[in-house]
Protein backbone atom coordinates (compact mmCIF):
# COMPACT_ATOMS: atom_id res chain seq x y z
CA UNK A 1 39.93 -288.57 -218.95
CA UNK A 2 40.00 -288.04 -222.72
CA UNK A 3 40.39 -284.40 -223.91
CA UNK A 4 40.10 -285.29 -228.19
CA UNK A 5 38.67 -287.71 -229.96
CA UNK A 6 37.80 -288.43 -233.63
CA UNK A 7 35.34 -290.67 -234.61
CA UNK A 8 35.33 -292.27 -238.63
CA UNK A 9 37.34 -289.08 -239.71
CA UNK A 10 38.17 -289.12 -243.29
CA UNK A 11 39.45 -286.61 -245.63
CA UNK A 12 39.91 -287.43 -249.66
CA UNK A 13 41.27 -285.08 -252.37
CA UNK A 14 39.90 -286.35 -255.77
CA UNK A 15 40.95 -290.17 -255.76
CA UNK A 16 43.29 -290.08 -252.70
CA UNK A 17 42.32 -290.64 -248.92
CA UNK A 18 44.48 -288.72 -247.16
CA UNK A 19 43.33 -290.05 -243.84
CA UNK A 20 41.19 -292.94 -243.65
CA UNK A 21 38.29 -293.63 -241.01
CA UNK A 22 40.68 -292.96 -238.26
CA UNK A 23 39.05 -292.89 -234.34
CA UNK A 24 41.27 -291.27 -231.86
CA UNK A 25 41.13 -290.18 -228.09
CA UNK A 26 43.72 -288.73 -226.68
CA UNK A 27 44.06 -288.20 -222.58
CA UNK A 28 44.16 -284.92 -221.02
CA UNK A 29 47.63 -286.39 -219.17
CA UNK A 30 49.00 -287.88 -222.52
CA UNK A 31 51.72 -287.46 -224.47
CA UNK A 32 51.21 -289.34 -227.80
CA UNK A 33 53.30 -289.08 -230.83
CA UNK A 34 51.66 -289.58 -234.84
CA UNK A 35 54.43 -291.11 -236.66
CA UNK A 36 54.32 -292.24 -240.09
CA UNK A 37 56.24 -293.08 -243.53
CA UNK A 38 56.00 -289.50 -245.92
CA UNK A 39 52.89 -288.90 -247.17
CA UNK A 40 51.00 -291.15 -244.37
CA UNK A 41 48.41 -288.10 -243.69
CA UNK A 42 50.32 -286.72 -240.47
CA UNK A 43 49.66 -283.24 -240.94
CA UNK A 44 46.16 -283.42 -242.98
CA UNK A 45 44.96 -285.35 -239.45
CA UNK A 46 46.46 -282.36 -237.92
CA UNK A 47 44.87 -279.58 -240.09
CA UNK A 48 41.34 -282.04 -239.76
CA UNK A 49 41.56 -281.51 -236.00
CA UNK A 50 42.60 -277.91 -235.91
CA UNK A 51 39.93 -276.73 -238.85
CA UNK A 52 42.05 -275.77 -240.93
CA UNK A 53 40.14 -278.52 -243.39
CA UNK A 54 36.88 -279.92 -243.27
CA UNK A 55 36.41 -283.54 -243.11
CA UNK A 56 34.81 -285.37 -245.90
CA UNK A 57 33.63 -287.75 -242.89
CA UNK A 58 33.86 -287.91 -239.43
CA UNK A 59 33.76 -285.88 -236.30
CA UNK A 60 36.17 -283.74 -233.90
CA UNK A 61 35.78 -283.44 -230.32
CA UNK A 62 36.95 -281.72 -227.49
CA UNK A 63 35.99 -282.14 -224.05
CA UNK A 64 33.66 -279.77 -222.87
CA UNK A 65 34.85 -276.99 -220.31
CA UNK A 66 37.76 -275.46 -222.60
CA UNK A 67 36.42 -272.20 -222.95
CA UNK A 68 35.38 -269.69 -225.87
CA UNK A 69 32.32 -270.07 -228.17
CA UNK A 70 32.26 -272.60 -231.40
CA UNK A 71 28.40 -272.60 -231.77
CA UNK A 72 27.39 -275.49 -229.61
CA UNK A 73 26.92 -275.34 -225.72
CA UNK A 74 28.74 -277.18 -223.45
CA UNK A 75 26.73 -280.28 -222.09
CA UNK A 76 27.24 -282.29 -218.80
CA UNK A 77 26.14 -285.60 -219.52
CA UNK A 78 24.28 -287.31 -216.83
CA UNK A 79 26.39 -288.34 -213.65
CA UNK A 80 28.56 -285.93 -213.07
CA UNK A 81 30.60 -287.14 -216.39
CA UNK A 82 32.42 -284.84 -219.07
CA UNK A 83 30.46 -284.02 -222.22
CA UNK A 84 31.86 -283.46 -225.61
CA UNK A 85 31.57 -280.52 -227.97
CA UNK A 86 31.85 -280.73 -231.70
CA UNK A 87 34.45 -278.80 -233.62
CA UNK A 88 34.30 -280.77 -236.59
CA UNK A 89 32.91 -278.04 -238.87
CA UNK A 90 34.52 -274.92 -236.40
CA UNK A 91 36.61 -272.34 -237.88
CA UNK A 92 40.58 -272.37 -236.85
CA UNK A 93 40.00 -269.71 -234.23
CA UNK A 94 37.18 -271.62 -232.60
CA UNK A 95 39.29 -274.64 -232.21
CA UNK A 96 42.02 -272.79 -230.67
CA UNK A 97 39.69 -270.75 -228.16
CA UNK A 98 37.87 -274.32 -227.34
CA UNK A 99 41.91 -274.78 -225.95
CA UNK A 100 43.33 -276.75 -229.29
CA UNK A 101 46.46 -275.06 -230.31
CA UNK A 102 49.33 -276.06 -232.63
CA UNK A 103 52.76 -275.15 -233.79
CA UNK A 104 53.70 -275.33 -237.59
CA UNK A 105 56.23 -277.72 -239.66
CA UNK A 106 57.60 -273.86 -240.97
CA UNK A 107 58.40 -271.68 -237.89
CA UNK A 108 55.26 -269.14 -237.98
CA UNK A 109 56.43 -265.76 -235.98
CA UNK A 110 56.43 -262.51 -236.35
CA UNK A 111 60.09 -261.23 -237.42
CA UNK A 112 60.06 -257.80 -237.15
CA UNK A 113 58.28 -257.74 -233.83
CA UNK A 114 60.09 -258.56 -230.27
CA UNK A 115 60.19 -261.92 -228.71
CA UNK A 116 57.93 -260.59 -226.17
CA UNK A 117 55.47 -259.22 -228.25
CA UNK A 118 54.94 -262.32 -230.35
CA UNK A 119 53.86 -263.85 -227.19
CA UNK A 120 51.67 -261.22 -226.03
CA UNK A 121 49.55 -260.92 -229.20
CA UNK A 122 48.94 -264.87 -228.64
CA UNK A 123 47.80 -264.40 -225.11
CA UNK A 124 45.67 -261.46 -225.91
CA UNK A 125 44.12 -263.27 -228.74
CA UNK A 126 42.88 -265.98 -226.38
CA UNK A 127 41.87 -263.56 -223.98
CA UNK A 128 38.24 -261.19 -223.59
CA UNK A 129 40.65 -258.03 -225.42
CA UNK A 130 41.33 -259.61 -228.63
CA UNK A 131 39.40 -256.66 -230.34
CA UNK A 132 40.79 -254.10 -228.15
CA UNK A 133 43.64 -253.24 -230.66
CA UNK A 134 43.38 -249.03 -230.09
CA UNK A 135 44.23 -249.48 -226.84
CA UNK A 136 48.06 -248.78 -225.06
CA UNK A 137 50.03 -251.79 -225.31
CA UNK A 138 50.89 -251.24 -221.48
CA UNK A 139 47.46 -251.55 -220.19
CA UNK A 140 47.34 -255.29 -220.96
CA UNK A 141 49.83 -256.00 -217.87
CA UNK A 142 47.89 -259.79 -216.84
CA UNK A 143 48.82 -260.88 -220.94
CA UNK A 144 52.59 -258.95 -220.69
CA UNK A 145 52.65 -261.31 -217.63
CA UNK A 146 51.44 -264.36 -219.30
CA UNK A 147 53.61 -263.71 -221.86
CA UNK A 148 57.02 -263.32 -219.40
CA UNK A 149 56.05 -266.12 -217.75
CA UNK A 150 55.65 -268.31 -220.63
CA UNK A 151 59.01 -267.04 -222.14
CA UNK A 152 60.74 -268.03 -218.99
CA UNK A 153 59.22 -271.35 -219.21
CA UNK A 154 60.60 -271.66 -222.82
CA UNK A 155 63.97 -270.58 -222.00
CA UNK A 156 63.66 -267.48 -223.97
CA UNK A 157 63.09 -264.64 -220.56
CA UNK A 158 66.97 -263.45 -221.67
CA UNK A 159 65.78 -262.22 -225.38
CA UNK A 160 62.33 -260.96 -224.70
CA UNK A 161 63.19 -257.16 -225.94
CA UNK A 162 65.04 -259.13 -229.33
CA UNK A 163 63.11 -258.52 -232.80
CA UNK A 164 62.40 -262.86 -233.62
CA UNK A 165 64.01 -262.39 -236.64
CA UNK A 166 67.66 -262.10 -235.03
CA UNK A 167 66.92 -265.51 -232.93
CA UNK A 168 68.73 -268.69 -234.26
CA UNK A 169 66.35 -271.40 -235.63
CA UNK A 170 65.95 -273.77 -232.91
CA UNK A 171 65.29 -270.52 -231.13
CA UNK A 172 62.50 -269.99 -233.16
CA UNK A 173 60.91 -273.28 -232.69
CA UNK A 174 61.23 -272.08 -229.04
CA UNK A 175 59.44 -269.85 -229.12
CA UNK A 176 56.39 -270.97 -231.66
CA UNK A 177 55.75 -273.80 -228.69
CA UNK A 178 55.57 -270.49 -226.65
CA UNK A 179 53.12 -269.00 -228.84
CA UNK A 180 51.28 -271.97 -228.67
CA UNK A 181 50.92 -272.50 -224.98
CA UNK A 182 49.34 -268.57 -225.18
CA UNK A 183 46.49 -269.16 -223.48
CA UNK A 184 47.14 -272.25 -221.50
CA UNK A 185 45.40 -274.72 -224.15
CA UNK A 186 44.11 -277.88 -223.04
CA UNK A 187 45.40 -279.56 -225.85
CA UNK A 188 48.56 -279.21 -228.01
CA UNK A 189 49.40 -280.21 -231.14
CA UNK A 190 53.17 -280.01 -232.24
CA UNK A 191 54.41 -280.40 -236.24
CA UNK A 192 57.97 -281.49 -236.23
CA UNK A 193 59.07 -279.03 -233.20
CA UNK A 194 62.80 -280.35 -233.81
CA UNK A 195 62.31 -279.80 -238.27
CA UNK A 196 65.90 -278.12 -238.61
CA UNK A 197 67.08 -277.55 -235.36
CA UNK A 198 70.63 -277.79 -235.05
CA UNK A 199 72.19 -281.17 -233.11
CA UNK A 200 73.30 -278.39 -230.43
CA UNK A 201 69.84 -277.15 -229.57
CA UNK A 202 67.63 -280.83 -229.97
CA UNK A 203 68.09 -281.44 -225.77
CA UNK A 204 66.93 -278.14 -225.36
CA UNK A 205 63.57 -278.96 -227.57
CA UNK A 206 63.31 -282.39 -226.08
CA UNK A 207 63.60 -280.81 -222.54
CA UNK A 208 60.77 -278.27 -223.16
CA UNK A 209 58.49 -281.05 -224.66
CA UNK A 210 58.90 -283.19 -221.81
CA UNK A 211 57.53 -280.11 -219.77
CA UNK A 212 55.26 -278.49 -221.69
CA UNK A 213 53.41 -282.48 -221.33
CA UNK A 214 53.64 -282.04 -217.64
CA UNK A 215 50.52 -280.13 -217.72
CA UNK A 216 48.77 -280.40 -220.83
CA UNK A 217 47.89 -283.69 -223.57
CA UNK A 218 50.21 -283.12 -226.38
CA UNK A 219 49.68 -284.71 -229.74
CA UNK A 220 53.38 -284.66 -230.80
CA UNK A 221 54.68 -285.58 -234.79
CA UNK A 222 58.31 -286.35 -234.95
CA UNK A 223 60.65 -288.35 -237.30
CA UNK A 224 63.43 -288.22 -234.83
CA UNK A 225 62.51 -291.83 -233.50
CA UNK A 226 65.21 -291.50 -230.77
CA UNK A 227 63.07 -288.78 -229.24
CA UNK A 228 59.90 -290.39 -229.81
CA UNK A 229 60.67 -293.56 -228.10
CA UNK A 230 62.24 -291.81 -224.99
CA UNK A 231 59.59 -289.41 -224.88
CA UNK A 232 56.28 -290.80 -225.56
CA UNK A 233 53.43 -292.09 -222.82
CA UNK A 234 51.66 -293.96 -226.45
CA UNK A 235 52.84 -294.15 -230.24
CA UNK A 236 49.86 -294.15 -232.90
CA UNK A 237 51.56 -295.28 -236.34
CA UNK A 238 49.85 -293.68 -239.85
CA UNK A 239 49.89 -295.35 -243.23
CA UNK A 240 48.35 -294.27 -246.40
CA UNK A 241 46.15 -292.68 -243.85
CA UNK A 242 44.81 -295.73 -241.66
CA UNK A 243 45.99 -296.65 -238.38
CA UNK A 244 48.16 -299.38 -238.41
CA UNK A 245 49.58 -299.64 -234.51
CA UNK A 246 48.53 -297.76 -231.55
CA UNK A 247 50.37 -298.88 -228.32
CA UNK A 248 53.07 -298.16 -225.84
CA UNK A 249 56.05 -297.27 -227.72
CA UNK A 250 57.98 -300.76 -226.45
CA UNK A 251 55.19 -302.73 -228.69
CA UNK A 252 54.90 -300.19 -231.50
CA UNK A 253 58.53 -300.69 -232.22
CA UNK A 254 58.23 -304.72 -232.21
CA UNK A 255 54.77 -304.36 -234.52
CA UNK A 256 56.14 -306.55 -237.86
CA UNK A 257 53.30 -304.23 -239.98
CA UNK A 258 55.15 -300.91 -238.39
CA UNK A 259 58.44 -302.49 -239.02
CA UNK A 260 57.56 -303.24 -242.96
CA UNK A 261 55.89 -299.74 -243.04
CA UNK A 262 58.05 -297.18 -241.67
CA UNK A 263 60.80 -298.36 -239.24
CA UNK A 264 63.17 -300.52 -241.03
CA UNK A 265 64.41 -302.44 -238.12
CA UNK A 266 64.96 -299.61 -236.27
CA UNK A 267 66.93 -299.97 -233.50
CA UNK A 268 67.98 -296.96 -230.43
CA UNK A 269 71.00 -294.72 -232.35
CA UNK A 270 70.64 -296.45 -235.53
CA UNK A 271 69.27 -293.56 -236.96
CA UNK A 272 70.52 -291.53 -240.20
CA UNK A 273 71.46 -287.96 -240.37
CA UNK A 274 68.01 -286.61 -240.82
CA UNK A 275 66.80 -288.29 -238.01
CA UNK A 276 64.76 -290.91 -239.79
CA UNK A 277 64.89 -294.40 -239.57
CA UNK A 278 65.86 -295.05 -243.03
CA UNK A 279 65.90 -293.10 -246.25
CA UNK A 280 62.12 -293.86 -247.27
CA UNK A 281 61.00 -292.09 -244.15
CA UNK A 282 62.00 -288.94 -244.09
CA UNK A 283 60.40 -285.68 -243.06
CA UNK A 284 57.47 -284.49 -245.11
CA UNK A 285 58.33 -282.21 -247.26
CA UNK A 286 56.76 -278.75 -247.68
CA UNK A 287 54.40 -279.20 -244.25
CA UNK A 288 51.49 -281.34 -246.35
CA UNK A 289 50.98 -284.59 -246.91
């Protein structure tokens, strides 16, 4: 069963399409990663589904059922079958109470404040306290909970009393996927989880990907083509913001127009330094494209 989908979804800026007419579904047991040559529209398609920009054309969907309030009711349609709500026009904090939540190109924590509490704040925000911000700390004990159990999950249970700001990088990216599953979304969206992460700490990343998509559909965008061919269910290739493959990754890597595109002849290992598979595709810079 499909938990996203896009239908026509277009964004232009002036003269340029950033993303072009692209439909997408994505399944609530999926794991599918958006790769892409710099500049293909990775992360505007991200900030479309998210709200954090309005189409110029186009709808967003989620599946119906995933909680909060965006404006529209939740509708059953007829037999029994999963209706669809539309976010396309929803604020950022309606998508991510619908269950859509994402992690950032830029690690996106709070320094100062402990692991634990980074966590906490994210749970309570998706929670029925979020406005409850005059009240002791310790009587939200089911999000201090959530938020142990979710840094345990992350590998981070050791360092929950640690200010973020004295946790190494890869750390960090750590624990923004914690921050994102706050609130158990339905669907996850993660920018480059592995952008900077030191050699050491990219098993430990790939590791908590791998079971983070155990139990939710995560929309994954990584230039580390190693890890996205061991690691993705589906591959959906971005260029100058159309869809130009969408497959298994096995068939994605043979596609001649994703070979001229973005992957070079790519072949297992042969990767660069950076992790792309050759100099014209490297990591976005700056988190837009």
């Amino acid at each position: 069963m499909s938990v996203l989908r896009t239908a026509g979804l277009t964004k232009r800026f002036g003269g340029l399409t950033a993303v072009d007419d692209v439909d997408f579904e994505l399944a609530e047991d999926e794991l599918c990663s958006l790769i892409g040559p710099n500049g293909a529209g990775k992360t505007t398609f991200f900030d479309l589904l998210t709200g954090a920009l309005e189409p110029t054309a186009g709808t967003v969907e989620l599946a119906a059922g995933g909680g909060g309030e965006s404006g529209t009711e939740d509708v059953d349609e007829p037999g029994g079958s999963v209706g669809w709500v539309d976010v396309t026009d929803a604020p950022l904090h309606a998508t991510a109470q619908r269950g859509l939540h994402r992690s950032y190109q830029v690690t996106n924590v709070f320094p100062t404040s402990t692991v634990l509490e980074n966590v906490r704040v994210a749970a309570q925000a998706h929670g029925t306290d979020s406005f409850r911000g005059w009240r002791n700390v310790n009587s939200f004990e089911p999000y201090l909970e959530e938020a142990h159990a979710i840094l345990d999950r992350v590998g981070l249970a050791g360092k929950a009393n640690e200010p973020a700001e004295t946790l190494s990088h890869g750390e960090k990216r750590q624990l923004e996927v914690g921050v994102a599953l706050a609130g158990d979304p339905e669907v996850l969206l993660l920018d480059e989880p592995n952008a900077g992460v030191s050699s050491e700490s990219v098993d430990d990343i790939i590791a908590l990907i791998e079971d983070v998509a155990g139990d939710h559909a995560v929309l994954l965008v990584e230039h580390n083509m190693d890890i996205v061919m061991n690691v993705s269910d589906r591959i959906v290739v971005l260029n100058r913001g159309e869809v130009i493959a969408d497959g298994p990754p096995e068939s994605v890597r043979d596609d001649p127009a994703v070979q001229e595109a973005y992957l070079g002849g790519y072949e297992p290992g042969d990767l660069d330094d950076d992790g792309a598979a050759d100099p014209a595709a490297e990591a976005d810079g700056g988190g837009t494209e």
